[in-house]
N, C-alpha and C. Protein backbone atom coordinates (compact mmCIF):
# COMPACT_ATOMS: atom_id res chain seq x y z
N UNK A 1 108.75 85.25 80.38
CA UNK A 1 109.19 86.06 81.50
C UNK A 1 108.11 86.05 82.58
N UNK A 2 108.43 85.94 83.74
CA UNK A 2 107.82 85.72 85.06
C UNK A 2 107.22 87.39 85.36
N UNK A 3 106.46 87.24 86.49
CA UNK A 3 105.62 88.28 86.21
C UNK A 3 106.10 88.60 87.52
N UNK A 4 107.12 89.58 87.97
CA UNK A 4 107.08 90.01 89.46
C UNK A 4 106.05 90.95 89.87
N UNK A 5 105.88 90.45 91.14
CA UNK A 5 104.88 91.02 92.29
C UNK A 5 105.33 91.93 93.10
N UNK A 6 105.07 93.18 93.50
CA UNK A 6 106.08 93.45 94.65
C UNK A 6 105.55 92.60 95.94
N UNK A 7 106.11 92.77 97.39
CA UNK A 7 106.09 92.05 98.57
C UNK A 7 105.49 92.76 99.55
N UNK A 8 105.78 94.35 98.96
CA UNK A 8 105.40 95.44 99.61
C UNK A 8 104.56 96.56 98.99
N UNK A 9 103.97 97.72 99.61
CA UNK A 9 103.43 98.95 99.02
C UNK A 9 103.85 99.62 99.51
N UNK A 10 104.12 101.18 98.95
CA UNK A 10 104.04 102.34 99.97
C UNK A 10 103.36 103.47 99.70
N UNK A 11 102.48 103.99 100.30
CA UNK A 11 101.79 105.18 100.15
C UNK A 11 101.54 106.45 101.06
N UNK A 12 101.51 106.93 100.26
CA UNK A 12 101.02 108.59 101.65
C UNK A 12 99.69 108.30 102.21
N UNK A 13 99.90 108.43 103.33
CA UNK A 13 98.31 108.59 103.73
C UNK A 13 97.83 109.59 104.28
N UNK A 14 96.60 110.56 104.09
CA UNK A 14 96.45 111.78 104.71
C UNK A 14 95.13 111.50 105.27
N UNK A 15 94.73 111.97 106.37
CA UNK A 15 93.31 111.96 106.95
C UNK A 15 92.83 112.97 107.57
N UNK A 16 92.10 113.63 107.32
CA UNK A 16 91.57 115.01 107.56
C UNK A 16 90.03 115.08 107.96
N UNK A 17 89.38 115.99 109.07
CA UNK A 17 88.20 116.38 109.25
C UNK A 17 87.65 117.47 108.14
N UNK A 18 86.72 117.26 107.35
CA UNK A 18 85.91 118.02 106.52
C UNK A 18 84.39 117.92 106.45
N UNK A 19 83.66 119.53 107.78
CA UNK A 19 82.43 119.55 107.94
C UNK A 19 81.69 118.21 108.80
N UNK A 20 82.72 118.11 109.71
CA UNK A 20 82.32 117.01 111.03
C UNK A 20 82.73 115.94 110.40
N UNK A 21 82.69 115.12 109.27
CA UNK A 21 83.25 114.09 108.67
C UNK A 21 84.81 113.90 108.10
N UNK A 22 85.47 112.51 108.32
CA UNK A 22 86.66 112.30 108.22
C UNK A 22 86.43 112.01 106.09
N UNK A 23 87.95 112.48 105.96
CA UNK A 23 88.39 112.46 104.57
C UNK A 23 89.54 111.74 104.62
N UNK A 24 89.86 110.50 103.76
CA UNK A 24 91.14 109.92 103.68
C UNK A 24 91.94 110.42 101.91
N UNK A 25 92.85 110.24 102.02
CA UNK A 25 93.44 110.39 101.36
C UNK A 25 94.69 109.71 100.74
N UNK A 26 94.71 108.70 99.63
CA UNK A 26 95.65 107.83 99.99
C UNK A 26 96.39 108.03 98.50
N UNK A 27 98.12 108.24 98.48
CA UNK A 27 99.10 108.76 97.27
C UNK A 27 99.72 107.82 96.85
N UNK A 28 100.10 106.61 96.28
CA UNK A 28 101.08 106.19 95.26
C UNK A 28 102.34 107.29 95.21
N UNK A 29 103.28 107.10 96.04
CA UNK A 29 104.49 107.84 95.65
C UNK A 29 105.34 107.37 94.30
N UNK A 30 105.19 106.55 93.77
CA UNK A 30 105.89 105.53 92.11
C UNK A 30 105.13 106.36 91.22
N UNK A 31 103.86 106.25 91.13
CA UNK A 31 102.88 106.19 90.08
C UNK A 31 102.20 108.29 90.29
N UNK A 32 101.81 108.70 91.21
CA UNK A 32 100.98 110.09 91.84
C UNK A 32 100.01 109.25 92.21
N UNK A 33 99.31 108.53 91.90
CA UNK A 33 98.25 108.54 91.74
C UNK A 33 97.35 108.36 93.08
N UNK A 34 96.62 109.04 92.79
CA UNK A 34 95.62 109.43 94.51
C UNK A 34 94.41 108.79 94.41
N UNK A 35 94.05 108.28 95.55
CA UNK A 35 92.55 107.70 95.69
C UNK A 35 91.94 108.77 97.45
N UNK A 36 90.93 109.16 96.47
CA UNK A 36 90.26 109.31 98.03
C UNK A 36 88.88 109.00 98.17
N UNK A 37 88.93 108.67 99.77
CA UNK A 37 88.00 108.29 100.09
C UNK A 37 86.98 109.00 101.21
N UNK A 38 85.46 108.89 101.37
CA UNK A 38 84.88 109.33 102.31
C UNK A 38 84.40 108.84 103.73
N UNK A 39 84.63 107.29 103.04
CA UNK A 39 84.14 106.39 104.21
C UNK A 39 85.19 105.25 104.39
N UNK A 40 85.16 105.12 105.65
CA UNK A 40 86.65 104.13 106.08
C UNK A 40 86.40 102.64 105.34
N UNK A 41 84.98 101.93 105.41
CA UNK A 41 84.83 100.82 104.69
C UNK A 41 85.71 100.98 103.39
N UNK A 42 85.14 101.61 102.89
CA UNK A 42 85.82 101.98 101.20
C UNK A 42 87.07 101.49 101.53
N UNK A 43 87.65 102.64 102.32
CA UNK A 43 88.93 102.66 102.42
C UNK A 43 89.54 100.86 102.23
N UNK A 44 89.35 100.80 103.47
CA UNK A 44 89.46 99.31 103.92
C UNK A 44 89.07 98.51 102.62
N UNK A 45 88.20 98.60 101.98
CA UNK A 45 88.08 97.68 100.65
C UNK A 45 89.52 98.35 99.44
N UNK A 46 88.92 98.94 99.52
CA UNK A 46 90.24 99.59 98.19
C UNK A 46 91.34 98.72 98.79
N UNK A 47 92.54 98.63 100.26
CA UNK A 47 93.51 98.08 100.27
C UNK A 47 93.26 96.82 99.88
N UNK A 48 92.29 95.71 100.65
CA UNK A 48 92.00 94.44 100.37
C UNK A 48 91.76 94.13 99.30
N UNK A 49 91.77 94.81 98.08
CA UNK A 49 91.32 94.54 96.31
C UNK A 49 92.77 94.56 95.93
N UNK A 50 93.32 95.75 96.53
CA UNK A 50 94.72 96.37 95.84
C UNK A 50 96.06 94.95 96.39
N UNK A 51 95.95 94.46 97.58
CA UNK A 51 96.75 93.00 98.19
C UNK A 51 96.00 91.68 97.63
N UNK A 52 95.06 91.67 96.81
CA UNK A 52 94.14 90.60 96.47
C UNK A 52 94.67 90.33 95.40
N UNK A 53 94.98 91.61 94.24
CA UNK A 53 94.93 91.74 93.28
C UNK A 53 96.04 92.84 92.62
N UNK A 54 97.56 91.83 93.08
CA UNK A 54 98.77 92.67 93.06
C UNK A 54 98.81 93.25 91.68
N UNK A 55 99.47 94.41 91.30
CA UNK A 55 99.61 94.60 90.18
C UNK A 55 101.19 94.93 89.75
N UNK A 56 101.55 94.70 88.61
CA UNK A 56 103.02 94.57 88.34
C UNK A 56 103.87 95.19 88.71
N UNK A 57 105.05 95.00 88.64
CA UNK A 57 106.32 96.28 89.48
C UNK A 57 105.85 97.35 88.83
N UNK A 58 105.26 98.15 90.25
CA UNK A 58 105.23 99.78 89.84
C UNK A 58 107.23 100.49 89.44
N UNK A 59 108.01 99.92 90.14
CA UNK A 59 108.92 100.64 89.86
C UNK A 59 109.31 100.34 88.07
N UNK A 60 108.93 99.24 88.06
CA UNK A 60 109.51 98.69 86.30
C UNK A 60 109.03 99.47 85.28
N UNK A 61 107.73 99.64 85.29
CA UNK A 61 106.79 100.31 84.56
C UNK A 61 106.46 102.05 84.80
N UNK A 62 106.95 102.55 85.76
CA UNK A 62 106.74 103.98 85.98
C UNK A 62 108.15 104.04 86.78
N UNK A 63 109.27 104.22 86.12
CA UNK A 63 110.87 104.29 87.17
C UNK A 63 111.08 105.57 87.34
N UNK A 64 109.98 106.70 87.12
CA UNK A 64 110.15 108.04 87.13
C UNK A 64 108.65 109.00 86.98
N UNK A 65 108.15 108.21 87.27
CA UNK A 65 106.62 109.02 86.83
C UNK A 65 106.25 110.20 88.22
N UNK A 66 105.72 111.61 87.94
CA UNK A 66 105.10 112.03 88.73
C UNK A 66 103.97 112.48 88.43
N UNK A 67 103.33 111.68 87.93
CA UNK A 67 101.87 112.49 87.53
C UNK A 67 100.65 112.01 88.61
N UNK A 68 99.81 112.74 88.77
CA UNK A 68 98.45 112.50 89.70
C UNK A 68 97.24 112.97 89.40
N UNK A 69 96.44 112.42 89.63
CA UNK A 69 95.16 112.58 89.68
C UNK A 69 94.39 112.87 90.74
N UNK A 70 93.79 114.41 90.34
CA UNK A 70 93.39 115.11 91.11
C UNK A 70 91.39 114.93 90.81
């Protein structure tokens, strides 16, 4: 069996000022799962790892999940 990729992502994105510095905030609506970040590089690396390095149909494997990490 072939290994589908999705073509696409979708995520929440939140960005907020906290104590003069920006906070990102980025949600997996499939999966919860949250990444945040403090610095936009990061940011910017986390997507370019995450399109580098597709990972299997989130819908196949989580067709109902709401859990997150806080």
């Amino acid at each position: 069996m072939k290994d589908h990729f999705p073509q696409q992502y979708a995520f929440l994105l939140r960005i907020w000022r906290s104590n003069s510095e920006w906070r990102i905030s980025l949600e997996n609506p499939i999966t919860g799962e949250r990444n945040g970040f403090s610095k936009f590089e990061t940011f910017v690396k986390f997507l370019e790892n995450h399109m580098d390095h597709p990972v299997q149909n989130e819908e196949e494997n989580h067709p109902s999940s709401t859990n997150s990490n806080s």
